[in-house]
PDB file of N, CA and C in Angstrom:
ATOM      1  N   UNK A   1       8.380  12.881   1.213  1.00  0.00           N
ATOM      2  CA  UNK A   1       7.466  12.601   0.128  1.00  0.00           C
ATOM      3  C   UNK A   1       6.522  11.497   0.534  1.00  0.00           C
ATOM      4  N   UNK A   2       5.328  11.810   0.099  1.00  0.00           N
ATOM      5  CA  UNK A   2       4.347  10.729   0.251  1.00  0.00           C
ATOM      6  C   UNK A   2       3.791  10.632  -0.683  1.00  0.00           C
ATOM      7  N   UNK A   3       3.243   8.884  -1.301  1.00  0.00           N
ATOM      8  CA  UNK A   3       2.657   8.807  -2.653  1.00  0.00           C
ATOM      9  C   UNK A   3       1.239   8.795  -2.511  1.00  0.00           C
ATOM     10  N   UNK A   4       0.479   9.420  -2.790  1.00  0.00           N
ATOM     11  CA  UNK A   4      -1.134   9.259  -2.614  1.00  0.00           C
ATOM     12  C   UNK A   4      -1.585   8.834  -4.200  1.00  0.00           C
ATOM     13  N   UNK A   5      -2.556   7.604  -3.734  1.00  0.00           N
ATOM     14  CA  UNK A   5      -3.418   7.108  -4.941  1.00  0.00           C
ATOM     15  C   UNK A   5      -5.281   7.366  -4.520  1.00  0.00           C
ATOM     16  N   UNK A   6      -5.577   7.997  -5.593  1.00  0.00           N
ATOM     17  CA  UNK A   6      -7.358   7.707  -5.443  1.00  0.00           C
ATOM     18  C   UNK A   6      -7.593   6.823  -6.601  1.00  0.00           C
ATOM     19  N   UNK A   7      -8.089   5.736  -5.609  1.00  0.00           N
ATOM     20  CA  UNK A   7      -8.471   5.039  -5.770  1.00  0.00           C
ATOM     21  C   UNK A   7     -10.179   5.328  -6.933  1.00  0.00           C
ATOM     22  N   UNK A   8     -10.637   6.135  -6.624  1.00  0.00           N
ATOM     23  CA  UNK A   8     -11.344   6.434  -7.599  1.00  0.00           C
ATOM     24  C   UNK A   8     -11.436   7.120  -8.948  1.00  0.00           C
ATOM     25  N   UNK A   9     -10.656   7.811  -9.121  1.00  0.00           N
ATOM     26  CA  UNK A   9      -9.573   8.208 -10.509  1.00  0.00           C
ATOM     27  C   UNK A   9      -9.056   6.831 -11.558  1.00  0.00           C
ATOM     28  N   UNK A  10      -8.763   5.849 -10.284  1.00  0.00           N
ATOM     29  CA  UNK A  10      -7.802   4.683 -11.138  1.00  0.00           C
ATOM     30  C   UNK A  10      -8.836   3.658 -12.237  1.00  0.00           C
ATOM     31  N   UNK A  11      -7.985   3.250 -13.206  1.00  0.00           N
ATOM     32  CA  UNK A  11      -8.445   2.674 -13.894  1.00  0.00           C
ATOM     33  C   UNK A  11      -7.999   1.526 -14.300  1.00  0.00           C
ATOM     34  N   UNK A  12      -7.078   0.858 -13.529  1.00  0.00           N
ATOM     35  CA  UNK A  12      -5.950  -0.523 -13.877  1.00  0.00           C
ATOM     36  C   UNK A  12      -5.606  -0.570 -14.970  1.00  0.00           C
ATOM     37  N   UNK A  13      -4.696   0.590 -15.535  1.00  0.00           N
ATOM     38  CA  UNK A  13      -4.503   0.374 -16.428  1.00  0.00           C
ATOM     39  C   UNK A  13      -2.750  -0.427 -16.241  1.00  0.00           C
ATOM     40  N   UNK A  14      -2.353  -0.053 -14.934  1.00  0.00           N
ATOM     41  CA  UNK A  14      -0.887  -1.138 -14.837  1.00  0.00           C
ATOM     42  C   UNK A  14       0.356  -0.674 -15.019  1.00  0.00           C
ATOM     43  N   UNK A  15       0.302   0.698 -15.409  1.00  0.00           N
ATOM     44  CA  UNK A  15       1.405   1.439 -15.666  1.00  0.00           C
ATOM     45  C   UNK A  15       2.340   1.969 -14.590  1.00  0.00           C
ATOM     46  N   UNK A  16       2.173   2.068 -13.065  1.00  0.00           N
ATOM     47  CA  UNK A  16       2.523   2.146 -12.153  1.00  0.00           C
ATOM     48  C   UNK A  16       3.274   0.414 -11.899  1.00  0.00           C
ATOM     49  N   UNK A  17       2.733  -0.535 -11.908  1.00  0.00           N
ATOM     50  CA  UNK A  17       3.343  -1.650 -11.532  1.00  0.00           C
ATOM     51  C   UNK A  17       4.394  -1.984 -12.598  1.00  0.00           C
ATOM     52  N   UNK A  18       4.029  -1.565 -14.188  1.00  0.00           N
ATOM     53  CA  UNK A  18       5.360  -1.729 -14.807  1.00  0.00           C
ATOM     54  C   UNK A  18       6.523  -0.741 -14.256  1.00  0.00           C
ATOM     55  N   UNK A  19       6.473  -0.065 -14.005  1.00  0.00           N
ATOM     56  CA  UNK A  19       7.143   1.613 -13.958  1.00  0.00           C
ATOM     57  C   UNK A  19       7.993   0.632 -12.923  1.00  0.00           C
ATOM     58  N   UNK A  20       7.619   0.311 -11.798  1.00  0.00           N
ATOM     59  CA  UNK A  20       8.253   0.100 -10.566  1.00  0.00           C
ATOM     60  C   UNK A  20       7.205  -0.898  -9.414  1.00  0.00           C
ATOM     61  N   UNK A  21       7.580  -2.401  -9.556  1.00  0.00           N
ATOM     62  CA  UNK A  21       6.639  -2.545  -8.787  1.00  0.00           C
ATOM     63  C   UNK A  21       7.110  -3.589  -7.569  1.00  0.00           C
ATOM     64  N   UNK A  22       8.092  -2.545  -7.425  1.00  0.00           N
ATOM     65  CA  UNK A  22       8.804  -2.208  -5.914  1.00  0.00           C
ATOM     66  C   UNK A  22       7.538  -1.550  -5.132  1.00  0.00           C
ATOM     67  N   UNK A  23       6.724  -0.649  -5.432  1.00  0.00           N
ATOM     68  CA  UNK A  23       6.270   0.411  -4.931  1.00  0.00           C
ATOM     69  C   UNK A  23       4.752  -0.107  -5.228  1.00  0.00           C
ATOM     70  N   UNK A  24       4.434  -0.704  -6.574  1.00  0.00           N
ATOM     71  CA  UNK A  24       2.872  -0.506  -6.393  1.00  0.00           C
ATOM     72  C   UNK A  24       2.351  -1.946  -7.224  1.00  0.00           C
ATOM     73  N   UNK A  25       1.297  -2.468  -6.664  1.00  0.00           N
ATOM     74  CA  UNK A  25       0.736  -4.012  -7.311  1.00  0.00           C
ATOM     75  C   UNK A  25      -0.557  -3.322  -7.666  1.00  0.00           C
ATOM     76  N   UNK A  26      -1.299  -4.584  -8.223  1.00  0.00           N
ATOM     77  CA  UNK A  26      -2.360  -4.031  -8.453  1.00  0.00           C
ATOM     78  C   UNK A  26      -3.856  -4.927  -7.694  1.00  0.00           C
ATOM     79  N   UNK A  27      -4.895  -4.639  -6.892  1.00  0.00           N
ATOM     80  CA  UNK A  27      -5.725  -5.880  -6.673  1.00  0.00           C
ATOM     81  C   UNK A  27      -6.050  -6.368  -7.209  1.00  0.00           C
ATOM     82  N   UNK A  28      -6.447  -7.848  -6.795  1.00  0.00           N
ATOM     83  CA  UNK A  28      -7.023  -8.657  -7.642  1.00  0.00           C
ATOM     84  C   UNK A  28      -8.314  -8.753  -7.633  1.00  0.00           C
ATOM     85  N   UNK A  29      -8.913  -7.897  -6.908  1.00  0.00           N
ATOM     86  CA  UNK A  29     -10.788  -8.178  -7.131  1.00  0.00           C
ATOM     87  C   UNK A  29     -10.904  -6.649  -8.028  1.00  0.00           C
ATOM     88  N   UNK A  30     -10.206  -5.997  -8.472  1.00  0.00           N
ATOM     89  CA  UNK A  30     -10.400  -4.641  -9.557  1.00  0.00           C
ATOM     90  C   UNK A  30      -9.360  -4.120 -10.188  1.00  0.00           C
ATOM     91  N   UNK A  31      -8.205  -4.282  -9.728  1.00  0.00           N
ATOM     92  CA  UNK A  31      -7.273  -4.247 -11.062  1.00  0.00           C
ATOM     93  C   UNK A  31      -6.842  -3.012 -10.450  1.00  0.00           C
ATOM     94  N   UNK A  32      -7.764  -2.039  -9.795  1.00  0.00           N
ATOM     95  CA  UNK A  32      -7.153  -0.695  -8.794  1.00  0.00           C
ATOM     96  C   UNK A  32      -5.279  -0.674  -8.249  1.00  0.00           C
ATOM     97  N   UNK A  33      -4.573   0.351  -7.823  1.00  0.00           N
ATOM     98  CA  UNK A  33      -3.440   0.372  -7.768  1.00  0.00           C
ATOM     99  C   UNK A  33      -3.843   0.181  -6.137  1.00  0.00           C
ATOM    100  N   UNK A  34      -2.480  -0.769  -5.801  1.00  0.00           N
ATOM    101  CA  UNK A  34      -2.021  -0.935  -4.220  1.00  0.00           C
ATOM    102  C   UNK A  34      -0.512   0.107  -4.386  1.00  0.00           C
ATOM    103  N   UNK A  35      -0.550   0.785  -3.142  1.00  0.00           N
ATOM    104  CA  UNK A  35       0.471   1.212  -3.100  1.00  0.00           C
ATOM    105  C   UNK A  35       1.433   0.369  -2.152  1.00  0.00           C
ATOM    106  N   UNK A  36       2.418  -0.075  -2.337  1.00  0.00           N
ATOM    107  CA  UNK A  36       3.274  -0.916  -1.321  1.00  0.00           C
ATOM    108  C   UNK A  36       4.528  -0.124  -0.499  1.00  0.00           C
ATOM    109  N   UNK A  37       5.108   1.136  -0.937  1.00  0.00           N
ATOM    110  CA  UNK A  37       5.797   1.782  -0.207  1.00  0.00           C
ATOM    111  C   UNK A  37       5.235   2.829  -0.460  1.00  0.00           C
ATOM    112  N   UNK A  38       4.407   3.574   0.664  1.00  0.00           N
ATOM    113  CA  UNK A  38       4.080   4.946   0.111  1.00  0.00           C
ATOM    114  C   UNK A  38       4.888   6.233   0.603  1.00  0.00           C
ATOM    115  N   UNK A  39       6.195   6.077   1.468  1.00  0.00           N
ATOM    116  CA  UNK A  39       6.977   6.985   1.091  1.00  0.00           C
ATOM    117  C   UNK A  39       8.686   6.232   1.169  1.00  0.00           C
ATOM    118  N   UNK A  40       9.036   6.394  -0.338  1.00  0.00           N
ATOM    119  CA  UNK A  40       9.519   5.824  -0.837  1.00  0.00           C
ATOM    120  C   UNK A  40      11.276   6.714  -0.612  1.00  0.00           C
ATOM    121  N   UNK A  41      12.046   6.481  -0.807  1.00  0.00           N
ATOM    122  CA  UNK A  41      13.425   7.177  -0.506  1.00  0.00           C
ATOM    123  C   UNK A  41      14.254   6.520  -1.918  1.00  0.00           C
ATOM    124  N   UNK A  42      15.725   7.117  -1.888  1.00  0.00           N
ATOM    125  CA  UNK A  42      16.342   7.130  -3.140  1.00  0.00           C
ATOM    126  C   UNK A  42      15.921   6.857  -4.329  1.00  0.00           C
ATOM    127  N   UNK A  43      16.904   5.533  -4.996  1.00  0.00           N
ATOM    128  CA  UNK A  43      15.750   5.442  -5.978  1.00  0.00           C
ATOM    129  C   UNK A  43      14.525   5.136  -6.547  1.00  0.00           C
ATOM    130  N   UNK A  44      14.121   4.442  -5.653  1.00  0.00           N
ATOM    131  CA  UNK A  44      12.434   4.552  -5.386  1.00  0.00           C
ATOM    132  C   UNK A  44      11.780   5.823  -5.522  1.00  0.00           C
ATOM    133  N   UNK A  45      11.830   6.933  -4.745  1.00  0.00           N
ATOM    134  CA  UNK A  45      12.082   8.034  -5.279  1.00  0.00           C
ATOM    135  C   UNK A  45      11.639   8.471  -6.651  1.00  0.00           C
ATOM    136  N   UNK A  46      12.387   8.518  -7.354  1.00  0.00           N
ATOM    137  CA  UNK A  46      12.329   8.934  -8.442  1.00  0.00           C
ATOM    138  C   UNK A  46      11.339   8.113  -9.381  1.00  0.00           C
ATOM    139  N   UNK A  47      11.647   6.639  -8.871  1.00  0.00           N
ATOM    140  CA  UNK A  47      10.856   5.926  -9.473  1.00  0.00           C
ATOM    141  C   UNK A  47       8.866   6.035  -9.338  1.00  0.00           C
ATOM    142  N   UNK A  48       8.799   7.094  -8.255  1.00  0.00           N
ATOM    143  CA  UNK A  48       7.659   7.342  -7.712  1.00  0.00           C
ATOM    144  C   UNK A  48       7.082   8.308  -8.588  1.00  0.00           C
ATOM    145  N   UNK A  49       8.152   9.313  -8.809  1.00  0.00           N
ATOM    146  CA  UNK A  49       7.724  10.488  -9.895  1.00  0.00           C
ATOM    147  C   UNK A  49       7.529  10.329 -11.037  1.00  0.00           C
ATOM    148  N   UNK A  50       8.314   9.063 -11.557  1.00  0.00           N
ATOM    149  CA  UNK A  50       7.922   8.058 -13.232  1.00  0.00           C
ATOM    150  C   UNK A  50       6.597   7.634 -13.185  1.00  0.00           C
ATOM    151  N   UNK A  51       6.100   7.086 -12.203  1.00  0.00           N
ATOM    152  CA  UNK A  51       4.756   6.672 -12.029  1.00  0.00           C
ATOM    153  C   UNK A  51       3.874   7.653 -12.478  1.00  0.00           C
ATOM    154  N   UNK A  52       3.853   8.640 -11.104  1.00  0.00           N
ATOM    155  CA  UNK A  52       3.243   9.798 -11.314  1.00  0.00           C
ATOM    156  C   UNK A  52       2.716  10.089 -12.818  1.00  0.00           C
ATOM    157  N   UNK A  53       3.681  10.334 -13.592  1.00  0.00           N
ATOM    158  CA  UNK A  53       4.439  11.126 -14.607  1.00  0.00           C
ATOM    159  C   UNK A  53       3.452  10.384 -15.750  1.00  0.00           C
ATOM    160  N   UNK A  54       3.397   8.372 -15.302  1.00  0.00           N
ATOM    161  CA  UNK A  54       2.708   7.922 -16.999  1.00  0.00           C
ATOM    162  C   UNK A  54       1.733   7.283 -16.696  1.00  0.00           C
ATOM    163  N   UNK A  55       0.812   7.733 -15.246  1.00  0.00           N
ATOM    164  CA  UNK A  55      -0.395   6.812 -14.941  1.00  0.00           C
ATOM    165  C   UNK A  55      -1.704   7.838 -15.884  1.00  0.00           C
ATOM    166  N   UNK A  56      -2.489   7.404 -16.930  1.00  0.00           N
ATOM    167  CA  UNK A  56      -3.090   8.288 -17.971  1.00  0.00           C
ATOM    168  C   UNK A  56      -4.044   8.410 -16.982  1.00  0.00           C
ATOM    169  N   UNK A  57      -4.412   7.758 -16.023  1.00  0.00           N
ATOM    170  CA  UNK A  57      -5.846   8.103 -14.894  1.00  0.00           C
ATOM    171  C   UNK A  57      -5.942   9.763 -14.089  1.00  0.00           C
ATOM    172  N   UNK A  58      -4.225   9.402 -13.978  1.00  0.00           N
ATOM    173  CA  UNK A  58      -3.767  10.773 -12.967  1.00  0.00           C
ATOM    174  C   UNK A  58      -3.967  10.518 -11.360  1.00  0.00           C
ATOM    175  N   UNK A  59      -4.479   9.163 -11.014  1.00  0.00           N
ATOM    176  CA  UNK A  59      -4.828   8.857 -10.171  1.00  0.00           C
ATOM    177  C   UNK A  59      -3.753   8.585  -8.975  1.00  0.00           C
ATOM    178  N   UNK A  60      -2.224   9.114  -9.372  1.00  0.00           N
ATOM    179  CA  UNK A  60      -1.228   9.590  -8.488  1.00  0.00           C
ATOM    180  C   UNK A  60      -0.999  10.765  -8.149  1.00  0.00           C
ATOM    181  N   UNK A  61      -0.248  10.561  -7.121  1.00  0.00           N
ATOM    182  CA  UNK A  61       0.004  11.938  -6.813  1.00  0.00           C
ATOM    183  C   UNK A  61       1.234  12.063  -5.910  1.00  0.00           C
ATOM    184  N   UNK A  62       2.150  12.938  -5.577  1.00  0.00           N
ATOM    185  CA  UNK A  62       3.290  13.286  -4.681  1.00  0.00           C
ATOM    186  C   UNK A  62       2.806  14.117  -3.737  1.00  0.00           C
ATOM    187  N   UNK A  63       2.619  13.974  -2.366  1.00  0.00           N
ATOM    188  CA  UNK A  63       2.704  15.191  -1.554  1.00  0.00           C
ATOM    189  C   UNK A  63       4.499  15.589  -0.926  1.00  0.00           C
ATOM    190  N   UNK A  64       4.345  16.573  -0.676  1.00  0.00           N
ATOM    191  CA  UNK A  64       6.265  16.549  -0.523  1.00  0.00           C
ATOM    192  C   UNK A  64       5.756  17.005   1.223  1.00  0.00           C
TER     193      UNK A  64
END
């Protein structure tokens, strides 16, 4: 699994860094998502697909 973010989709809205932010911060010159593990294993994992699942931008994504 690999987590892909576009960066142009995103909208900081922060819901990825609450979700798990093991995996993703956000910058500080736009509020845009950093991804910090982009392929993530156990429960990270899953925690990747929660992201996915409540970023309203859509600006995640899973490649398997």
């Amino acid at each position: 699994m690999k987590i892909i973010a576009d960066l142009d989709r995103c909208v900081g809205a922060g819901q990825c860094v609450l979700t798990e932010p093991a995996l993703f911060d956000q910058s500080p010159e736009d509020g845009t998502v950093v991804v910090l593990d982009d392929q993530p294993s156990g429960d990270l994992a899953g925690a990747a697909y929660d992201a996915v699942r409540v970023c309203p931008s859509q600006a995640l994504s899973i490649q398997e």
